[in-house]
Protein backbone atom coordinates (compact mmCIF):
# COMPACT_ATOMS: atom_id res chain seq x y z
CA UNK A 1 163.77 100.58 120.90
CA UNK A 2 160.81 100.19 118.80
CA UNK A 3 159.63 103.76 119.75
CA UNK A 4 163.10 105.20 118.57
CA UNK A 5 162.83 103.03 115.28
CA UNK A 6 159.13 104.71 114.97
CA UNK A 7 161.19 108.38 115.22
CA UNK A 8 163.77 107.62 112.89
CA UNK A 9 161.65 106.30 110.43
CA UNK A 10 159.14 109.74 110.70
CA UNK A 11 162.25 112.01 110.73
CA UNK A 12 163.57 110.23 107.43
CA UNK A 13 160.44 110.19 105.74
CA UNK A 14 159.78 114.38 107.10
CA UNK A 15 163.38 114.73 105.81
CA UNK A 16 162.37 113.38 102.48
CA UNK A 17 158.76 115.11 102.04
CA UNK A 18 160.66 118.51 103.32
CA UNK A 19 163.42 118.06 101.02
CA UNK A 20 160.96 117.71 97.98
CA UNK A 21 159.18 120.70 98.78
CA UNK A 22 162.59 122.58 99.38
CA UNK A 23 163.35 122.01 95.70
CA UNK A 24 159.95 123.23 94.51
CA UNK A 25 159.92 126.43 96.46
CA UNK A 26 163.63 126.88 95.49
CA UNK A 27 162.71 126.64 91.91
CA UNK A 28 159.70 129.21 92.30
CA UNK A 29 162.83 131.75 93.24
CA UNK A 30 164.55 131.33 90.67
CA UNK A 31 161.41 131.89 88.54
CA UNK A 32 160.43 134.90 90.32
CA UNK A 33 164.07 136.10 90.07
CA UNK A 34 163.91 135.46 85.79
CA UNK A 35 160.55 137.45 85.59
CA UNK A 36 162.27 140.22 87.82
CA UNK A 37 164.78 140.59 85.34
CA UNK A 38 162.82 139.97 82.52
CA UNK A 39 160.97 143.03 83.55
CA UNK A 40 163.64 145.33 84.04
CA UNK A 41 165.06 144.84 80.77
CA UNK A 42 162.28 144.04 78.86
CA UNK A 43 159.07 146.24 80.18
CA UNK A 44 161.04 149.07 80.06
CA UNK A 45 159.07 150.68 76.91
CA UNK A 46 155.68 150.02 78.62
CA UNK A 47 156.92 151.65 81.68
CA UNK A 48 157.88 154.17 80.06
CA UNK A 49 154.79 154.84 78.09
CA UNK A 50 152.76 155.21 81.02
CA UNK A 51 151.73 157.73 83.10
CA UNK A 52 151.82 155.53 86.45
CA UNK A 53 155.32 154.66 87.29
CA UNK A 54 155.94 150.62 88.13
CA UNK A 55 159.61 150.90 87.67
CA UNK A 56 160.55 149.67 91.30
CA UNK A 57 158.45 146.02 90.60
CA UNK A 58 161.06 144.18 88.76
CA UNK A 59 163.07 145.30 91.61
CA UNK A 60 160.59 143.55 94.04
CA UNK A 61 160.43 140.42 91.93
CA UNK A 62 163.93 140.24 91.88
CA UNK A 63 164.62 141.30 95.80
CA UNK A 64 161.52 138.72 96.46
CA UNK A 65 163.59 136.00 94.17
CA UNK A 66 166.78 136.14 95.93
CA UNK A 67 165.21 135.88 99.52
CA UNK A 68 163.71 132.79 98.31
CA UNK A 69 166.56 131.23 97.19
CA UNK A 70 168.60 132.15 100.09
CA UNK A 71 165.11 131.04 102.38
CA UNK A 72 165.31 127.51 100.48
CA UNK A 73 169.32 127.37 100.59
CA UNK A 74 168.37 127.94 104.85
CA UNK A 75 165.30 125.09 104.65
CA UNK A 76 168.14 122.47 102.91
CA UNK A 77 171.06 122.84 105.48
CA UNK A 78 168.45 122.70 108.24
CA UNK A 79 167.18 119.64 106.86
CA UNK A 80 169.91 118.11 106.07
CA UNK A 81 172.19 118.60 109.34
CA UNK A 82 168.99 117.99 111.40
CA UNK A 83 168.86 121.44 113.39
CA UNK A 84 165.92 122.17 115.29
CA UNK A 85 165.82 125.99 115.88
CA UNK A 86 167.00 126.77 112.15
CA UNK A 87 163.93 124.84 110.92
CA UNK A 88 161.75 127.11 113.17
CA UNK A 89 163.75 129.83 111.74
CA UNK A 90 163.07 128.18 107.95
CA UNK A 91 159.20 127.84 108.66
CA UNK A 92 159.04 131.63 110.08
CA UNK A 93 160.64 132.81 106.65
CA UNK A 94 158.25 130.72 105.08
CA UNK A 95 155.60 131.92 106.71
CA UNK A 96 156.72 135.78 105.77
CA UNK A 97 156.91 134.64 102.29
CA UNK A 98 153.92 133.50 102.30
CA UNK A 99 152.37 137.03 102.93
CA UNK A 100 154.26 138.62 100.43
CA UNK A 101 152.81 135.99 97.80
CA UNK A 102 149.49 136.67 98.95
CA UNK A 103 149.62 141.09 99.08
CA UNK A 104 151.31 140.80 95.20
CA UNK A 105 148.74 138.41 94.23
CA UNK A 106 146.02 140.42 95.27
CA UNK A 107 147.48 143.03 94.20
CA UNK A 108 148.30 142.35 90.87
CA UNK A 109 144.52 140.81 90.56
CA UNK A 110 143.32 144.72 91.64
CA UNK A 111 145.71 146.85 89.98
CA UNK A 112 145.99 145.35 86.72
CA UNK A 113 143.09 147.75 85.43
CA UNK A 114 144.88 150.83 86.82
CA UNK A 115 147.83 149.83 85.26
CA UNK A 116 146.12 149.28 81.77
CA UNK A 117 144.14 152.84 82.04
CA UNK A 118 147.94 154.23 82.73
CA UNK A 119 149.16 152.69 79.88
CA UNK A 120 146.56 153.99 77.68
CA UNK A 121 146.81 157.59 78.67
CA UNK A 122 150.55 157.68 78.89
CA UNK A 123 150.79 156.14 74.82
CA UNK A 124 147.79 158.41 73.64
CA UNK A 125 149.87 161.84 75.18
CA UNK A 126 153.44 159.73 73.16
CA UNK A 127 151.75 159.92 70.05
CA UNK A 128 150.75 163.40 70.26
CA UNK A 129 154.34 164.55 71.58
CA UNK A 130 155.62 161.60 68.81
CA UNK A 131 158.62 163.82 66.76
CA UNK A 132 158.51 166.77 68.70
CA UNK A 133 161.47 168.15 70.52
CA UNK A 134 162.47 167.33 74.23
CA UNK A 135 160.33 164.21 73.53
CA UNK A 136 163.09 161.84 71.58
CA UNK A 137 162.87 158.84 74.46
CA UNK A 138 159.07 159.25 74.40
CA UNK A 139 158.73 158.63 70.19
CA UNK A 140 161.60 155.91 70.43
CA UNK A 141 159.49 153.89 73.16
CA UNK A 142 156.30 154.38 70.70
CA UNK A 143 158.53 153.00 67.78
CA UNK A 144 160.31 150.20 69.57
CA UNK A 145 156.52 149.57 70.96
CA UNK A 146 154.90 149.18 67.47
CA UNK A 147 157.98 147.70 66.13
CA UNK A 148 158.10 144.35 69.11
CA UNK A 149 154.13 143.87 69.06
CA UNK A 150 153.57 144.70 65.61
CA UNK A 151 151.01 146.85 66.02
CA UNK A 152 150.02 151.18 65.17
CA UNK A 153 148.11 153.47 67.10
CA UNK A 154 146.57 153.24 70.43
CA UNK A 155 143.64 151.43 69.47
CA UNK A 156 143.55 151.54 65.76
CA UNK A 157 145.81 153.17 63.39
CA UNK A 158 143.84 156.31 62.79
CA UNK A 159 144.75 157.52 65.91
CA UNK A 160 147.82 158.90 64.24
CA UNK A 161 145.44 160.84 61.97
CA UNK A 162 144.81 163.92 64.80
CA UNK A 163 148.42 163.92 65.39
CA UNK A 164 151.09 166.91 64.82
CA UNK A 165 153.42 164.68 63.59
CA UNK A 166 150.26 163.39 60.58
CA UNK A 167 149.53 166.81 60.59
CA UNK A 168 152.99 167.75 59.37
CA UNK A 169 154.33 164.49 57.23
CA UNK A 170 150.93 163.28 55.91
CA UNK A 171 151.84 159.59 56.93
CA UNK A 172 152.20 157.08 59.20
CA UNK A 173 155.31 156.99 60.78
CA UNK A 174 157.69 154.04 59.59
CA UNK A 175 157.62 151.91 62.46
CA UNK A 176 153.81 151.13 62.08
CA UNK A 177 154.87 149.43 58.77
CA UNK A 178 154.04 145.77 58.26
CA UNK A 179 156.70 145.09 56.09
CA UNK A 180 160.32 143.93 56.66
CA UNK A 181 161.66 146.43 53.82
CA UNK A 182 160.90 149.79 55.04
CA UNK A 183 161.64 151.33 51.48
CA UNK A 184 158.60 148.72 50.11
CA UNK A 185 156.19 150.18 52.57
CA UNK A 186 152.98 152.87 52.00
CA UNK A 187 152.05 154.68 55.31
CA UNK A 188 150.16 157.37 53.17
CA UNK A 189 146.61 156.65 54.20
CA UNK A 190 145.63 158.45 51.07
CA UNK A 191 146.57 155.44 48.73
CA UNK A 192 143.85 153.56 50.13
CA UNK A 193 144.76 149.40 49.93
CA UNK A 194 147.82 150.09 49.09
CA UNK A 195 148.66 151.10 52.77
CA UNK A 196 150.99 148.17 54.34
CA UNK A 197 150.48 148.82 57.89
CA UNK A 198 149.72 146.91 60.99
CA UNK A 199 146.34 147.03 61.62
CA UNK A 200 145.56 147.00 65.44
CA UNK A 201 146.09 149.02 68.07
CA UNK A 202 148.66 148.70 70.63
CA UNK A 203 146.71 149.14 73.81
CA UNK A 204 144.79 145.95 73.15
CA UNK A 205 147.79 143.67 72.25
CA UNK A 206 149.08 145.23 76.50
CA UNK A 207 145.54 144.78 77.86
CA UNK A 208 144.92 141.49 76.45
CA UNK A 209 148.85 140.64 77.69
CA UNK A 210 147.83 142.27 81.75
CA UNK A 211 144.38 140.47 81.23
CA UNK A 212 146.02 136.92 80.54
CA UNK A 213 149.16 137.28 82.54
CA UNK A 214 148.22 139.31 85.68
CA UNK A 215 145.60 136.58 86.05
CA UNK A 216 148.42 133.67 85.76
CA UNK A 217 150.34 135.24 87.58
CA UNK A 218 148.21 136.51 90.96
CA UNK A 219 146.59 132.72 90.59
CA UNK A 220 149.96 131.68 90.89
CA UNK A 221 151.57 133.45 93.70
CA UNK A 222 148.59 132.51 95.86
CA UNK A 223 148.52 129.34 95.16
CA UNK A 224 152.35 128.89 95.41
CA UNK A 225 151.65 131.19 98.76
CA UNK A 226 149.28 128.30 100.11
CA UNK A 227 151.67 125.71 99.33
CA UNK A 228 154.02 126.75 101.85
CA UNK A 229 151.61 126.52 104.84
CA UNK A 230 152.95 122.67 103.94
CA UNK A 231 156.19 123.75 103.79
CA UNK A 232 155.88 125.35 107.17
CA UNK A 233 153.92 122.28 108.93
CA UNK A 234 156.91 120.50 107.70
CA UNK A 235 159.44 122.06 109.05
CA UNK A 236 158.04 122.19 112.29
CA UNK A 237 157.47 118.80 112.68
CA UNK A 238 160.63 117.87 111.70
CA UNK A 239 162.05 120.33 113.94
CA UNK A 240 159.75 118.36 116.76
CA UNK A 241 160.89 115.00 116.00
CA UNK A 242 164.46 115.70 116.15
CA UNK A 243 163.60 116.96 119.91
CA UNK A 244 162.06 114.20 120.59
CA UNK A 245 164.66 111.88 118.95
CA UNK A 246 167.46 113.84 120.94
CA UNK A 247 165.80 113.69 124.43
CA UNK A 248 165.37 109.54 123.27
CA UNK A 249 169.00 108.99 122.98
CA UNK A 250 169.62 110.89 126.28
């Protein structure tokens, strides 16, 4: 009797530690879900600016979201109603999760320099194209772009100065204006102090973003990633215990 009171109490307090970390990993989900969608509506522009195409990863972050979710729904009904083989079942998800974590962390550590260098090449080829025809998405990313980081250029605002579009209107274009009234605004460099422009670049406002972020983020995902090994050594010794409990009461 005192050996079954031993298994109860380790299957309640297993229960208790499992259903803690079920809420934590179920949270990271929806996190990774927001971010997923986050990114497809709000990277578009950068996307789109860049000669490397990383539409599909909001897509993964959101696919990779939802199986968590539906993973941690799995780890809380196995918990809860105390059956053995869908815990295995929970920790082998976990487990697969777990690998995914750790190939986007890496690889967000690794290709966050690729991505910047597309970036870079993909904005400097928008501002030469800026105005011309066939290219109207391409100038209305580069002027929602400067607009949202408050920025002009690639990495300074000269760089509209070898431009057709300088070449042909003399100015700045409007969206590189620092100034809420668009009709108050100079963006003839020829007036000297009186230009009103935003005065950095927009590549370094995205590479100092990918520098902090990607960071954040691939620390993150691993360490979230090595968090579930104690998921997983939960779940299977809960899953043992309840064995053990069952072949008790027999």
């Amino acid at each position: 009797m005192t050996k079954r009171l031993q298994t109860t109490a380790a299957m309640s307090c297993l229960k208790m530690l499992l259903t803690v970390f079920n809420f934590i990993f179920w949270c990271s989900g929806v996190a990774i879900l927001s971010i997923g969608i986050w990114g497809r509506i709000g990277m578009d522009k950068y996307n789109e600016l860049s000669t490397d195409d990383y539409s599909n990863v909001p897509y993964i972050l959101i696919g990779t979201g939802a199986f968590i979710i539906i993973v941690g729904l799995i780890g809380c009904c196995a918990t809860f109603k105390n059956i053995s083989w869908l815990l295995r079942l929970y920790g082998l998800l976990l487990f697969i999760v777990l690998i995914a974590e750790l190939a986007a962390g890496i690889s967000g550590l690794i290709y966050r320099h690729p991505l910047q260098e597309g970036f870079h090449k993909g904005l400097t080829s928008a501002l030469h194209d800026y105005g011309k025809d066939g290219h109207k998405s391409d100038s209305d990313a580069v002027d929602e772009l400067q607009e949202s980081l408050e920025c002009c250029g690639v990495e300074e605002p000269a760089d509209w100065l070898n431009t057709t579009y300088f070449t042909n209107n003399k100015q700045y274009p409007e969206s590189c204006c620092s100034e809420g009234n668009k009709d108050d605004c100079v963006l003839d460099p020829n007036q000297g102090d009186d230009v009103t422009i935003f005065n950095k670049g927009c590549y370094k406002k995205v590479a100092s973003f990918l520098d902090k972020n990607m960071v954040i983020i691939g620390a993150c995902a691993m360490g979230v990633a090595f968090f579930q090994v104690f998921g997983i050594i939960l779940a299977c010794c809960l899953a043992k215990v309840i064995n053990s409990n069952k072949y008790e009461m027999v």
